[in-house]
Protein backbone atom coordinates (compact mmCIF):
# COMPACT_ATOMS: atom_id res chain seq x y z
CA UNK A 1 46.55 -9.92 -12.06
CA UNK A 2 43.00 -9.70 -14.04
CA UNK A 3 42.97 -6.95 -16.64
CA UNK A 4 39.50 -5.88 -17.04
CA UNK A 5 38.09 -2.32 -18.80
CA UNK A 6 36.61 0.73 -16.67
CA UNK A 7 33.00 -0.27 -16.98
CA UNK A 8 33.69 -3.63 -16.01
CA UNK A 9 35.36 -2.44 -13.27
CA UNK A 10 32.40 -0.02 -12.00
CA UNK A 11 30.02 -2.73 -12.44
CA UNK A 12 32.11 -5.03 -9.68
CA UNK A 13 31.98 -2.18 -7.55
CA UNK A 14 28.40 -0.98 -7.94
CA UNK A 15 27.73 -4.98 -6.88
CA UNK A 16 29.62 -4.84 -3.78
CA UNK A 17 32.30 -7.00 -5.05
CA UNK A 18 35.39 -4.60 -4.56
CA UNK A 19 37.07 -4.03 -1.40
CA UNK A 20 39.68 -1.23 -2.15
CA UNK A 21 40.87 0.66 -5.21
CA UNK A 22 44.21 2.83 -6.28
CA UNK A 23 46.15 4.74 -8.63
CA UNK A 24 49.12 3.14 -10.14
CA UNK A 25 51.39 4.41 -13.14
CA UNK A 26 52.15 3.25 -15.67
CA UNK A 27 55.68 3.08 -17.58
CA UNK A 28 53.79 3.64 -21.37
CA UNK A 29 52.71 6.22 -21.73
CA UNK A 30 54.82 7.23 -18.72
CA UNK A 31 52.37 10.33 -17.59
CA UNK A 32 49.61 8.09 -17.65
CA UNK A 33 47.54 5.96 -14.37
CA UNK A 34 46.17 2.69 -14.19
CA UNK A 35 43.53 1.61 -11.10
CA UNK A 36 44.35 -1.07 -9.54
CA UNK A 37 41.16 -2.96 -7.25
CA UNK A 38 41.13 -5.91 -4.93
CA UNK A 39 38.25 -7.69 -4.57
CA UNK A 40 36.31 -9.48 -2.14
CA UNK A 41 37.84 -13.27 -2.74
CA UNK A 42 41.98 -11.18 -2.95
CA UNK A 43 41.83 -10.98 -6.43
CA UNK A 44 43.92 -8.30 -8.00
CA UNK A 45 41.81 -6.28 -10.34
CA UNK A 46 43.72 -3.76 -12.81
CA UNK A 47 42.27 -1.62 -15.69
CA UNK A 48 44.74 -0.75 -18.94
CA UNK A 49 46.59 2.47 -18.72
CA UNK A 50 44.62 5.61 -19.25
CA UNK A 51 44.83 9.66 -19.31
CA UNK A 52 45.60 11.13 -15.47
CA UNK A 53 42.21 13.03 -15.31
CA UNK A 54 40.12 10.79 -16.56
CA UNK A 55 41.63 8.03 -13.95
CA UNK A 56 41.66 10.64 -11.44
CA UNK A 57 37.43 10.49 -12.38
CA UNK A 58 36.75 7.10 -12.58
CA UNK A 59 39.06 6.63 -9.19
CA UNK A 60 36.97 9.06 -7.39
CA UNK A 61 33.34 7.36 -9.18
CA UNK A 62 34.72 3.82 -7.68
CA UNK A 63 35.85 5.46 -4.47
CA UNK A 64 31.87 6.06 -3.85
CA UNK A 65 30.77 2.71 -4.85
CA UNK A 66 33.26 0.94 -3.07
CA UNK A 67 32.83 2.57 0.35
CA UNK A 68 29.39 4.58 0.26
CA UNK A 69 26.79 3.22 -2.45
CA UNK A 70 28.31 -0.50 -3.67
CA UNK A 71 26.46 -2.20 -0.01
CA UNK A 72 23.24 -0.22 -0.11
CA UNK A 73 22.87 -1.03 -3.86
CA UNK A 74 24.03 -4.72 -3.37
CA UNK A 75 21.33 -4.99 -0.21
CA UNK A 76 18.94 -3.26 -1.67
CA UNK A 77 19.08 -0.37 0.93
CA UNK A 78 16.49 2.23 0.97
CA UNK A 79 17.79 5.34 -0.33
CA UNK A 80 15.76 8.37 0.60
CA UNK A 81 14.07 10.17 -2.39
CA UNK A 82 12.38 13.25 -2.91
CA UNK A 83 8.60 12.68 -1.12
CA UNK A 84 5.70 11.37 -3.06
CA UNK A 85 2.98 13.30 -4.11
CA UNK A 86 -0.34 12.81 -3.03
């Protein structure tokens, strides 16, 4: 398992590079969650243990790269803007 910090983690998934992410406890501090990734070559991704709501944040942030932004972003998909101005 790779241990890698939350920004690191975004990045990989902004790119296109992760596949699925979760929320995993952790035993110290025992309230607290880790996310756990895998990416696209099966490599398990994991950050270090941090405060529920903030995981709960970030897990929701990588949620929408991973399945809704992370391809158009890595493609370079159009994403509709507001209309230009003449």
């Amino acid at each position: 398992m790779i241990t890698v910090d939350i920004i690191r983690l975004e990045g990989m998934a902004m790119n296109g590079l992760i596949k699925e992410v979760a929320l995993r406890d952790c035993s110290k501090p025992p309230s607290w969650k880790k996310i756990v990734a895998i990416d696209i070559n099966g490599n398990v991704i994991e950050t270090s243990c941090i405060e529920p709501d903030a995981a709960k944040r970030n897990l929701t942030v990588l949620l929408l790269y991973t399945k809704r932004w992370g391809h158009i972003i890595n493609e370079g998909g159009e994403v509709e803007g507001p209309p230009e101005e003449d």
